[in-house]
C-alpha atoms as a PDB file:
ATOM      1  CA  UNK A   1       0.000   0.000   0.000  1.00  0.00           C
ATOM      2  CA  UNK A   2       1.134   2.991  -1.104  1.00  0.00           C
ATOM      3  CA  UNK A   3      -0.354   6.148   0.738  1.00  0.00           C
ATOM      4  CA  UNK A   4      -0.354   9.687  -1.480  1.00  0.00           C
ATOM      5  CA  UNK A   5      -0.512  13.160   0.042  1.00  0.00           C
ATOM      6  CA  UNK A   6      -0.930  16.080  -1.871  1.00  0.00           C
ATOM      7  CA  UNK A   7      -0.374  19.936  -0.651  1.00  0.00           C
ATOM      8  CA  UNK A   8       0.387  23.810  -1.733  1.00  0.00           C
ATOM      9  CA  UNK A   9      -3.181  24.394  -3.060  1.00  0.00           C
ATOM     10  CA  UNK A  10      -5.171  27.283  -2.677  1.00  0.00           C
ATOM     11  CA  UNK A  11      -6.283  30.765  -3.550  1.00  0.00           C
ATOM     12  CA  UNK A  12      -4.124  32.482  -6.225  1.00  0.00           C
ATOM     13  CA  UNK A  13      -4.310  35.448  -8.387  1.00  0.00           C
ATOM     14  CA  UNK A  14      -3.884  34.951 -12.407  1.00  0.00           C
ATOM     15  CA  UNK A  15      -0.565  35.451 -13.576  1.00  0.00           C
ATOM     16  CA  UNK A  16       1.016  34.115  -9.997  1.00  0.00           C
ATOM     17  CA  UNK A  17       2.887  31.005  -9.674  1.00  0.00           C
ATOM     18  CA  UNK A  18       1.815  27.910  -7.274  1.00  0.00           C
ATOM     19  CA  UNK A  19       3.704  24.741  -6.235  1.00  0.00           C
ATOM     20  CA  UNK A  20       2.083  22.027  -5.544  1.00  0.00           C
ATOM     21  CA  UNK A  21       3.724  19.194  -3.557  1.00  0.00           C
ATOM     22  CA  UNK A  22       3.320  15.482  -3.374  1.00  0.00           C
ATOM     23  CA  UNK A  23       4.633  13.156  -0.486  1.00  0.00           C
ATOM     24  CA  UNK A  24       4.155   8.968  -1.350  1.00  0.00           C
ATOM     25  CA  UNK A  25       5.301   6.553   1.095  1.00  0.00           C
ATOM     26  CA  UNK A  26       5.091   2.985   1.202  1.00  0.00           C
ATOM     27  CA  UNK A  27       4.219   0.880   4.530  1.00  0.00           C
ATOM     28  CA  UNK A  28       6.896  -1.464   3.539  1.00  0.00           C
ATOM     29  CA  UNK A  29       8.642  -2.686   0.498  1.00  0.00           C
ATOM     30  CA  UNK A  30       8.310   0.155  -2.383  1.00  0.00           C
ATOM     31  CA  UNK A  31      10.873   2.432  -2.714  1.00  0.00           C
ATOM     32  CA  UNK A  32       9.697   5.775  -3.894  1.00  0.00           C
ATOM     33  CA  UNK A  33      12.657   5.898  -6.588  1.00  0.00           C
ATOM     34  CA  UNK A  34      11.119   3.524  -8.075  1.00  0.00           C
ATOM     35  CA  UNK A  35       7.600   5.387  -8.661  1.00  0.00           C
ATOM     36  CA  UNK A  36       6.327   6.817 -11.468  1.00  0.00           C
ATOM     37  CA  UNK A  37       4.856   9.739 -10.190  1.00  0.00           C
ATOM     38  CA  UNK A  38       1.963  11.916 -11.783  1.00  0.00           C
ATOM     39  CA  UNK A  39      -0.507  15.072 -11.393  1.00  0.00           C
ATOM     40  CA  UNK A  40      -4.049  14.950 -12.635  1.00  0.00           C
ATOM     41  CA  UNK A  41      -6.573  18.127 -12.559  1.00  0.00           C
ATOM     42  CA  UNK A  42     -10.038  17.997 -12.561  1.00  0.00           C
ATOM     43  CA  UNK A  43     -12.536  21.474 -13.060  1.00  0.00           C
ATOM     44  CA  UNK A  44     -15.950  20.995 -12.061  1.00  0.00           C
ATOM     45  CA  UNK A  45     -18.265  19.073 -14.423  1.00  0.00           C
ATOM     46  CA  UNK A  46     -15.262  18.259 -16.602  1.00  0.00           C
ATOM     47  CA  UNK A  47     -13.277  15.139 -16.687  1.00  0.00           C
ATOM     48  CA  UNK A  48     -10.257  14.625 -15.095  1.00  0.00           C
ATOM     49  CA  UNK A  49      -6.879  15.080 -17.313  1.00  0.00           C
ATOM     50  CA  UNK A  50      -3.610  14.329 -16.997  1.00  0.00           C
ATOM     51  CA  UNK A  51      -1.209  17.672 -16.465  1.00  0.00           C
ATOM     52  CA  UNK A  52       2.233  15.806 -16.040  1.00  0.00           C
ATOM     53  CA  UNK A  53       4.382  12.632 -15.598  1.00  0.00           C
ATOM     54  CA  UNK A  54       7.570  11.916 -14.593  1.00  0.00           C
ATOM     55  CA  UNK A  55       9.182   8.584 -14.542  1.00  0.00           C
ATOM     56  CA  UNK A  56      11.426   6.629 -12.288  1.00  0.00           C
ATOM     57  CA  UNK A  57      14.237   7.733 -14.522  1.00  0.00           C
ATOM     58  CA  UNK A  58      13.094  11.237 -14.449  1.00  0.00           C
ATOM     59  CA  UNK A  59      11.463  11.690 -17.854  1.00  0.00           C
ATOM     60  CA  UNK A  60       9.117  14.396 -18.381  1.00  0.00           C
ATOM     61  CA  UNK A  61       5.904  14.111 -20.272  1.00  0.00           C
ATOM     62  CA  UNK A  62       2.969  16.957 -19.999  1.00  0.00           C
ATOM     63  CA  UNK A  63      -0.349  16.909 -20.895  1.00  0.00           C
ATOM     64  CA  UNK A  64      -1.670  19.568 -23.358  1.00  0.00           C
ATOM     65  CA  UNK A  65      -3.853  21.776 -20.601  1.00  0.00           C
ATOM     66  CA  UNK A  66      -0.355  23.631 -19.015  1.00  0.00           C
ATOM     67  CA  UNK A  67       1.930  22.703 -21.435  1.00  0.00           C
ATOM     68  CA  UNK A  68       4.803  24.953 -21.211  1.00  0.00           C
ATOM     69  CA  UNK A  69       3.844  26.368 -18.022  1.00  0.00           C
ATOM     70  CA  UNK A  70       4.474  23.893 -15.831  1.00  0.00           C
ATOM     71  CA  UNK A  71       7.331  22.101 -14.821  1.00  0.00           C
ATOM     72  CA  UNK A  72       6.910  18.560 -12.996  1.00  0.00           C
ATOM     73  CA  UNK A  73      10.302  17.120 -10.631  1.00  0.00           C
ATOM     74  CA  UNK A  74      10.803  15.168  -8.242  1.00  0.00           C
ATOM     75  CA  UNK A  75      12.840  14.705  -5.092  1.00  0.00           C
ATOM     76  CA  UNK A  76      13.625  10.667  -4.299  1.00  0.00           C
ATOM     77  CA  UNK A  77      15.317  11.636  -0.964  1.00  0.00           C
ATOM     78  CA  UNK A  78      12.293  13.418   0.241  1.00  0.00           C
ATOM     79  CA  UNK A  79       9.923  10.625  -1.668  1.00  0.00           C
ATOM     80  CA  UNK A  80       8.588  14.212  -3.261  1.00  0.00           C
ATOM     81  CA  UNK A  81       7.079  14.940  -6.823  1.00  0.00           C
ATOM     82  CA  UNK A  82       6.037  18.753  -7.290  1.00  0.00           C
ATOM     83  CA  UNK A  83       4.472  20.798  -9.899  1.00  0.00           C
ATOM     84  CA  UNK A  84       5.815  24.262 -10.788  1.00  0.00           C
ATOM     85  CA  UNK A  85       2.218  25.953 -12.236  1.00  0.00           C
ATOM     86  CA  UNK A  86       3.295  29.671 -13.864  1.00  0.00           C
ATOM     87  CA  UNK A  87       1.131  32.473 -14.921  1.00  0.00           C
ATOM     88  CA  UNK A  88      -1.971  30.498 -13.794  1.00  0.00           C
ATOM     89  CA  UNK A  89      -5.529  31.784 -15.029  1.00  0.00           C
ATOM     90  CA  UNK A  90      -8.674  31.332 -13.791  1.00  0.00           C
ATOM     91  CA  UNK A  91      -9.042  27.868 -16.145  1.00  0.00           C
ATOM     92  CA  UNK A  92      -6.650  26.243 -14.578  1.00  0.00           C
ATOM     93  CA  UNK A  93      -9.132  26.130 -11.239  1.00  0.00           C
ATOM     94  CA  UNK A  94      -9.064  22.586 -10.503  1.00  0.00           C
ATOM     95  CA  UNK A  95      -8.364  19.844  -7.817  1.00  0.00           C
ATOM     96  CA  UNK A  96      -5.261  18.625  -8.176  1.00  0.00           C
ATOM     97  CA  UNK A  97      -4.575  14.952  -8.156  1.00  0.00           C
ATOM     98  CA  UNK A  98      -1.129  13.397  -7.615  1.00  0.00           C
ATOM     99  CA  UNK A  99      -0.493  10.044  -8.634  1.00  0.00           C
ATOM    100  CA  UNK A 100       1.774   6.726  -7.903  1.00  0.00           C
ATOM    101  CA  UNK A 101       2.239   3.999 -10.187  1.00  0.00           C
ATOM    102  CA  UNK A 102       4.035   1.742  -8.193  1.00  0.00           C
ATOM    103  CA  UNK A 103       4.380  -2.114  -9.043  1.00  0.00           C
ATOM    104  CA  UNK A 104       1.626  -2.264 -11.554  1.00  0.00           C
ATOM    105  CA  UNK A 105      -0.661  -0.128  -9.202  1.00  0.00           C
ATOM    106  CA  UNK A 106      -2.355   3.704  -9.677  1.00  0.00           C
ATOM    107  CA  UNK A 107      -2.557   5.244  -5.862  1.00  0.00           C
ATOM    108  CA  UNK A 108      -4.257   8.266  -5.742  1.00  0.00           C
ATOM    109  CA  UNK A 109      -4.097  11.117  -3.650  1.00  0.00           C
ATOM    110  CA  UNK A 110      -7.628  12.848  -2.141  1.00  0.00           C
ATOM    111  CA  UNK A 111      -6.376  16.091  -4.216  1.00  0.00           C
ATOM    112  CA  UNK A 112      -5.910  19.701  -3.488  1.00  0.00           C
ATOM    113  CA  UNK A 113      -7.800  22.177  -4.528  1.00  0.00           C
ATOM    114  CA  UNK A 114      -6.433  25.328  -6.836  1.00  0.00           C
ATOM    115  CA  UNK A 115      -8.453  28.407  -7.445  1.00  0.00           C
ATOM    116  CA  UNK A 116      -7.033  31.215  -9.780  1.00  0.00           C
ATOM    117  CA  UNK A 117      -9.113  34.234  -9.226  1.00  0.00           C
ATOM    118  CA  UNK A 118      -8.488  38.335  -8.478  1.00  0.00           C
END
């Protein structure tokens, strides 16, 4: 079991910048090094999308919604993923999902919640 803990939403203006964080850890076994780590959004009545993955090796791969303003990394000592959002706008209100793939197996986080608005 693999438990996922997202954090760093919250109110933002547009054109600000927001990290988000994401802590996975393991009850026994999985190394987080080994994860491939993710970050979902979902708007209201819309489905949910992928916004970024990275993989064990630390490959980067974004989804089309913040392409090129967001930056996903991740931090194996601190069994951390984050996602660098820049010059948000009021679209890109969401929750925010962070996800672990870990041995063959999607863990989810319960999400955090982003709003862009003056």
């Amino acid at each position: 079991q693999v438990q996922v803990v997202e954090s760093g939403g919250g109110l933002v203006q547009p054109g600000k910048s927001m990290r988000l964080s994401c802590v996975a850890s393991a009850s026994s076994g999985r190394v987080f090094s080994s994860y491939h780590m993710e970050w979902h959004r979902q708007a209201p009545g819309k489905q949910r999308e992928l916004v970024a993955h990275i993989t064990n090796d630390g490959e980067q791969i974004y989804g089309g919604s913040m392409k090129g303003r967001c930056t996903i990394s991740r931090d194996n000592d601190k069994r951390t993923a984050y996602l660098q959002m820049n010059n948000l706008n009021p679209e890109d209100t969401a929750v925010y999902f962070c996800l672990a793939f870990a041995n063959g197996t999607n863990y989810w986080g319960q999400g955090t919640q982003v709003t862009v608005s003056s």
